[in-house]
C-alpha atoms as a PDB file:
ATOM      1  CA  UNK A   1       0.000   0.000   0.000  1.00  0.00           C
ATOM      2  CA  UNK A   2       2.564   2.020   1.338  1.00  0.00           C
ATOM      3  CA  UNK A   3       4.293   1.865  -2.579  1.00  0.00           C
ATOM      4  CA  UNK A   4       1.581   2.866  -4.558  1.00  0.00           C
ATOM      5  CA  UNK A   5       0.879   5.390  -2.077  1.00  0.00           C
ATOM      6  CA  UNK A   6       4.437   6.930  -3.018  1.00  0.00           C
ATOM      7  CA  UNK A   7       4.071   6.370  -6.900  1.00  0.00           C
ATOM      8  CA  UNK A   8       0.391   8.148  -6.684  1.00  0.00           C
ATOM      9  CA  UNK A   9       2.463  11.395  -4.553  1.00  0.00           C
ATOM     10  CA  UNK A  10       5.126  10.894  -6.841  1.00  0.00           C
ATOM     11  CA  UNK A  11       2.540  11.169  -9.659  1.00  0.00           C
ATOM     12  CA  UNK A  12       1.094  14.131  -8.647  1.00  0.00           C
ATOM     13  CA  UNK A  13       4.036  16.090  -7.819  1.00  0.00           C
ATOM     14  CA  UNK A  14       4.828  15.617 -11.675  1.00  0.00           C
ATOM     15  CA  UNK A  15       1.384  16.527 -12.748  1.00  0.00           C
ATOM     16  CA  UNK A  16       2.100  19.754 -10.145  1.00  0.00           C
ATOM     17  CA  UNK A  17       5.532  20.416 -11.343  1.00  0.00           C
ATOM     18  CA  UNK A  18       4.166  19.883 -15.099  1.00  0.00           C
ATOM     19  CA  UNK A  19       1.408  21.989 -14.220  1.00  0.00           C
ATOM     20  CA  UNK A  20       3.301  24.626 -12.972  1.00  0.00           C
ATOM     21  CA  UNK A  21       5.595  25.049 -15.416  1.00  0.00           C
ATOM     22  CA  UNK A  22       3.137  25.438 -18.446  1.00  0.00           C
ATOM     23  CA  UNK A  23       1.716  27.973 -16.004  1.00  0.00           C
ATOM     24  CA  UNK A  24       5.100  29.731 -16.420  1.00  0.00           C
ATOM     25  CA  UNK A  25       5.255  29.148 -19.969  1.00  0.00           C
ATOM     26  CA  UNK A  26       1.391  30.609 -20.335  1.00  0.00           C
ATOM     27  CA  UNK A  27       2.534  33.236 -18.595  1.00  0.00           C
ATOM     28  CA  UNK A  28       5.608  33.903 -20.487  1.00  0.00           C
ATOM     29  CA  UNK A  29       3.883  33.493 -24.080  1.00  0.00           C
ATOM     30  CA  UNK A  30       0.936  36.512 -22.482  1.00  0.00           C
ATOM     31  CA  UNK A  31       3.856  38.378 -21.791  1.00  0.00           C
ATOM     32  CA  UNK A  32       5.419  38.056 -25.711  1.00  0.00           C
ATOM     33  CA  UNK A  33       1.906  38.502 -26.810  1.00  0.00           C
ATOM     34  CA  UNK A  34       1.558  41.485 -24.980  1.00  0.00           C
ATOM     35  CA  UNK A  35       4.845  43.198 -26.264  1.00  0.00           C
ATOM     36  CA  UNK A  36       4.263  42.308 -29.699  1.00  0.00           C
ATOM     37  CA  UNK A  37       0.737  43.916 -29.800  1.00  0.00           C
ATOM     38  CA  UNK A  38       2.771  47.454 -28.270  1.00  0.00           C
ATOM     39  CA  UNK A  39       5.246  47.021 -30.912  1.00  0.00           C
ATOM     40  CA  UNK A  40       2.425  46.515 -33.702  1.00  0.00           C
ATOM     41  CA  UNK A  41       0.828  49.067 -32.137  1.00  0.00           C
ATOM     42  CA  UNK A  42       3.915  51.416 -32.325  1.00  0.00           C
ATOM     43  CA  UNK A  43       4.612  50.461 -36.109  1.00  0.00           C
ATOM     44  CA  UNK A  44       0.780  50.966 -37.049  1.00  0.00           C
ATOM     45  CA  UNK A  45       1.511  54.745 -35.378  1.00  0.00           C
ATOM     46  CA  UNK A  46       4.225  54.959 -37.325  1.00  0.00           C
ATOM     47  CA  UNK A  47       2.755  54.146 -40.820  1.00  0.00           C
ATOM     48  CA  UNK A  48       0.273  56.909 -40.062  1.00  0.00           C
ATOM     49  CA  UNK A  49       2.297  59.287 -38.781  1.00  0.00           C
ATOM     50  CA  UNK A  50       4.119  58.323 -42.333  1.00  0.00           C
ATOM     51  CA  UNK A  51       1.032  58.361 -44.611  1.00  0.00           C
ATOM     52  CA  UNK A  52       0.471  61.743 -43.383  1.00  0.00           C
ATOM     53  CA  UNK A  53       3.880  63.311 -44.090  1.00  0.00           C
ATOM     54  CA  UNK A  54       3.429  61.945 -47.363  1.00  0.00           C
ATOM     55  CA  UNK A  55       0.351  63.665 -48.209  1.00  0.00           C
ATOM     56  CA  UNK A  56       0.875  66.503 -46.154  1.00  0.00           C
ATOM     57  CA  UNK A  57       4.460  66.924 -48.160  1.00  0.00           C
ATOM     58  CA  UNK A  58       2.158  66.390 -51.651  1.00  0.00           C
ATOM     59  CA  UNK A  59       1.273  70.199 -51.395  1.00  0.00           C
ATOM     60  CA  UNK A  60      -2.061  71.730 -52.448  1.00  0.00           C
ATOM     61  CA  UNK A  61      -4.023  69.756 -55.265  1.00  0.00           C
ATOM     62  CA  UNK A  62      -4.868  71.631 -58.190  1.00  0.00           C
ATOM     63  CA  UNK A  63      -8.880  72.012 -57.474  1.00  0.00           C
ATOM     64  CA  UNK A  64      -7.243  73.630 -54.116  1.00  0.00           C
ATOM     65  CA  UNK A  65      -5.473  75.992 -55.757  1.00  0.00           C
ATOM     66  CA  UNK A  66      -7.956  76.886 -58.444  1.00  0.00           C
ATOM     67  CA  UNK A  67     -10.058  77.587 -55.625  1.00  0.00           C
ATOM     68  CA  UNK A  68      -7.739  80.146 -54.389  1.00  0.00           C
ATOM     69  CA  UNK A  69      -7.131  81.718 -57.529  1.00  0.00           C
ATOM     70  CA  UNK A  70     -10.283  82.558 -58.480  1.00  0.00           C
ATOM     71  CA  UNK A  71     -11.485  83.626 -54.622  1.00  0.00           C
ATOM     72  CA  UNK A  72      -8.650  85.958 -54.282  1.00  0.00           C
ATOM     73  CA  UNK A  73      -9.336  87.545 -57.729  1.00  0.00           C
ATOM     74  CA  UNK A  74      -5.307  86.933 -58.641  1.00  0.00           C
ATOM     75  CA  UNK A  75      -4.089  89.781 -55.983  1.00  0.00           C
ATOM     76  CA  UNK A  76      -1.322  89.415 -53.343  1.00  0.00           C
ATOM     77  CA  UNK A  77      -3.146  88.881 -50.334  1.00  0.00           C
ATOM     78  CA  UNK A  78      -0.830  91.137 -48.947  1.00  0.00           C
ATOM     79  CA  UNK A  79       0.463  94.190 -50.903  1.00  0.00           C
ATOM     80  CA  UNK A  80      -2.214  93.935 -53.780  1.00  0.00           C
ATOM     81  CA  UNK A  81      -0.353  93.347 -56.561  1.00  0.00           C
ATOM     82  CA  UNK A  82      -2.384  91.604 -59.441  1.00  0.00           C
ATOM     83  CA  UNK A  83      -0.880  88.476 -61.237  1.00  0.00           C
ATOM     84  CA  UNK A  84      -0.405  88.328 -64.259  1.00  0.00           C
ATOM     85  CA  UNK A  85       0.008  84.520 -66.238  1.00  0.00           C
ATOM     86  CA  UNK A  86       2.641  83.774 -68.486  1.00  0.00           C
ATOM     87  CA  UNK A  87       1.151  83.473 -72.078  1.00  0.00           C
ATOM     88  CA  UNK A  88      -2.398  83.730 -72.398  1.00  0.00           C
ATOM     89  CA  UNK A  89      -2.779  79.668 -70.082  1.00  0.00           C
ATOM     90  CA  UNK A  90      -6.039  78.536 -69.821  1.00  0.00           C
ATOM     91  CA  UNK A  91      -5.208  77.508 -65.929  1.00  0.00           C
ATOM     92  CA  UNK A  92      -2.872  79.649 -64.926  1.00  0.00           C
ATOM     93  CA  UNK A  93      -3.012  77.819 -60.946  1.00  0.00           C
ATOM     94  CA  UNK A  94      -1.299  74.784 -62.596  1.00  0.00           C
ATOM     95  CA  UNK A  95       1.542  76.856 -64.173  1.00  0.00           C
ATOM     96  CA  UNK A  96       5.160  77.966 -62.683  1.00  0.00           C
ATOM     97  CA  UNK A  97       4.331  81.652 -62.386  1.00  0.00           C
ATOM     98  CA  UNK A  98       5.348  84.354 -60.341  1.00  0.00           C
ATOM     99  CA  UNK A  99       3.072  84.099 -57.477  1.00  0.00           C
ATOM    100  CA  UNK A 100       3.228  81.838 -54.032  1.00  0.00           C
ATOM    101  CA  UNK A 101      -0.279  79.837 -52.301  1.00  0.00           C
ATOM    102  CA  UNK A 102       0.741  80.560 -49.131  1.00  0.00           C
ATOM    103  CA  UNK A 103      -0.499  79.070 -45.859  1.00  0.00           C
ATOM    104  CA  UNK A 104      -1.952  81.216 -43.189  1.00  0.00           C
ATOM    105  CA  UNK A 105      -1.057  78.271 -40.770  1.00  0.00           C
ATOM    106  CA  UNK A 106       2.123  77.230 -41.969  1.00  0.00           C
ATOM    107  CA  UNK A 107       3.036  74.025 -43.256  1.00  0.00           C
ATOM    108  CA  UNK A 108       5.946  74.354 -40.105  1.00  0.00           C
ATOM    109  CA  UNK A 109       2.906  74.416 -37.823  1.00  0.00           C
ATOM    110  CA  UNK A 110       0.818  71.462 -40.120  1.00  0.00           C
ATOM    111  CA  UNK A 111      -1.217  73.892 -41.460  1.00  0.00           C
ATOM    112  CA  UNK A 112      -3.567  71.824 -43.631  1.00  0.00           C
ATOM    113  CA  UNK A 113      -3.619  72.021 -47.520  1.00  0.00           C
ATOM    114  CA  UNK A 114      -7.226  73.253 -47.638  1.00  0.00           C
ATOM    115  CA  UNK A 115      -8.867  76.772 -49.932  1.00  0.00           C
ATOM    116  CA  UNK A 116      -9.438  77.728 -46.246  1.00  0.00           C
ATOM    117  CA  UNK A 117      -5.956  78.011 -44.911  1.00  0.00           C
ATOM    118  CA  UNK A 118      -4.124  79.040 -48.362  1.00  0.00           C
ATOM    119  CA  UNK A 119      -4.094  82.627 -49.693  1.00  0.00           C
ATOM    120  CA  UNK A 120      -2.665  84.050 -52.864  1.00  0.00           C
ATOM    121  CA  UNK A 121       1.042  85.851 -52.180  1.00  0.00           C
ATOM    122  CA  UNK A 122       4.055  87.203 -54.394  1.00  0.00           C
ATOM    123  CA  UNK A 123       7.275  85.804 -53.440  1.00  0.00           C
ATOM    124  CA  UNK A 124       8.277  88.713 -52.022  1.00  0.00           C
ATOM    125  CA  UNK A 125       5.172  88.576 -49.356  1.00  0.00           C
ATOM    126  CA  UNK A 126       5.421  84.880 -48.853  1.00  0.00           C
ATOM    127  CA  UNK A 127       9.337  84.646 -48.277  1.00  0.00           C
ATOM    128  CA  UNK A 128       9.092  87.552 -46.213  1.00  0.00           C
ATOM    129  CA  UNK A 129       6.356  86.121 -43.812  1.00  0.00           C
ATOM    130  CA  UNK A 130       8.609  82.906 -43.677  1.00  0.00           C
ATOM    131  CA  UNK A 131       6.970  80.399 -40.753  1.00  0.00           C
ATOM    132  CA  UNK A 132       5.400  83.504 -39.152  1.00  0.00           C
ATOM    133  CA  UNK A 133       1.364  82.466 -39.060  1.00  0.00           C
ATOM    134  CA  UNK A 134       0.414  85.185 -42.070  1.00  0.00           C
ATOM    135  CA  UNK A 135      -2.286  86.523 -39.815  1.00  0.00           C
ATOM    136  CA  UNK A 136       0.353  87.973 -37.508  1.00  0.00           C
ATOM    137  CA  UNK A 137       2.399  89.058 -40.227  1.00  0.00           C
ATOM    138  CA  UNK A 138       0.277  90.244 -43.178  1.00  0.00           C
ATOM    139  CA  UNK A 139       0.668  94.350 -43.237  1.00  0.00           C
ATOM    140  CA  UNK A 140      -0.988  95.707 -46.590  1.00  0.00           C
ATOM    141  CA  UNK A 141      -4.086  96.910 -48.483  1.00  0.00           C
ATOM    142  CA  UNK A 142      -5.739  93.494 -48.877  1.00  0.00           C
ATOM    143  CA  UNK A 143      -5.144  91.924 -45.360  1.00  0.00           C
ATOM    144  CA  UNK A 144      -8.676  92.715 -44.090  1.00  0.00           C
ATOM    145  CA  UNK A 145      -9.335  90.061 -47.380  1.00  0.00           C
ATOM    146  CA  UNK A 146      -7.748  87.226 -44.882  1.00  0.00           C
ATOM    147  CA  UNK A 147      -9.847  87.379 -41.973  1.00  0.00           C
ATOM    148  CA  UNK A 148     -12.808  87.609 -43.987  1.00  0.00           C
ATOM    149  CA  UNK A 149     -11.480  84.630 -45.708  1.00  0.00           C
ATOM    150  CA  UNK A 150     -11.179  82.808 -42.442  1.00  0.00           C
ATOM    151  CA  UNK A 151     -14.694  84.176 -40.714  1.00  0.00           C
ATOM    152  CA  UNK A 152     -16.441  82.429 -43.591  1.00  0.00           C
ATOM    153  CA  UNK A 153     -14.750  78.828 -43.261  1.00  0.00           C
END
């Protein structure tokens, strides 16, 4: 009796020890589990924080700036002065000409690429202003045109 009293303790100290460990090894594999959903959870940040510099870095699209053009009547937002397009274009927005669509938040700040935010500028105006928010900055004739602009977003 006394034997198969010791095999049966025997026994179940195995099943114990057995049991134990794949208690440690449960606990281990949460643990892995755990830190591999952070560090998807870190990459997925990532990849949007990267999907957003790329299409914040794509600019204005061309519907954006016609929107612009036309609103501001082709006028510095700033000093005034009217724009004239190279050649006689039939969308002058699209071309390289002497003006600037600035950002009244600037891009420095993440200043969105919206008809609300942009404004039409010369390169003087626009290189001037550099990062400054063009609110703070703007000084001529047709600033009072960029808080109207914003009031009506």
């Amino acid at each position: 009796m006394q034997s198969a009293e010791i095999i049966h303790r025997a026994e179940k100290d195995i099943l114990e020890k057995d049991k134990s460990e794949k208690d440690k090894e449960n606990q281990q594999l949460k643990f892995e589990n755990q830190q591999l959903k952070f560090e998807n959870q870190q990459k997925d940040k990532e990849i949007q924080q990267l999907k957003f510099e790329i299409e914040f870095n794509k600019g204005p699209s061309l519907n954006t700036k016609k929107e612009v053009w036309f609103r501001d009547k082709q006028k510095c937002q700033n000093c005034g002065i009217k724009f004239v397009s190279r050649e006689s274009s039939a969308r002058p927005w699209s071309q390289k000409v002497p003006f600037h669509f600035c950002h009244i938040i600037p891009k420095s700040n993440y200043g969105p690429h919206i008809p609300e935010n942009m404004v039409l500028g010369c390169p003087k105006c626009n290189n001037s202003c550099g990062t400054t928010n063009w609110n703070e900055w703007k000084k001529g004739p047709e600033a009072k045109r960029i808080s109207d602009i914003q009031k009506n977003k």
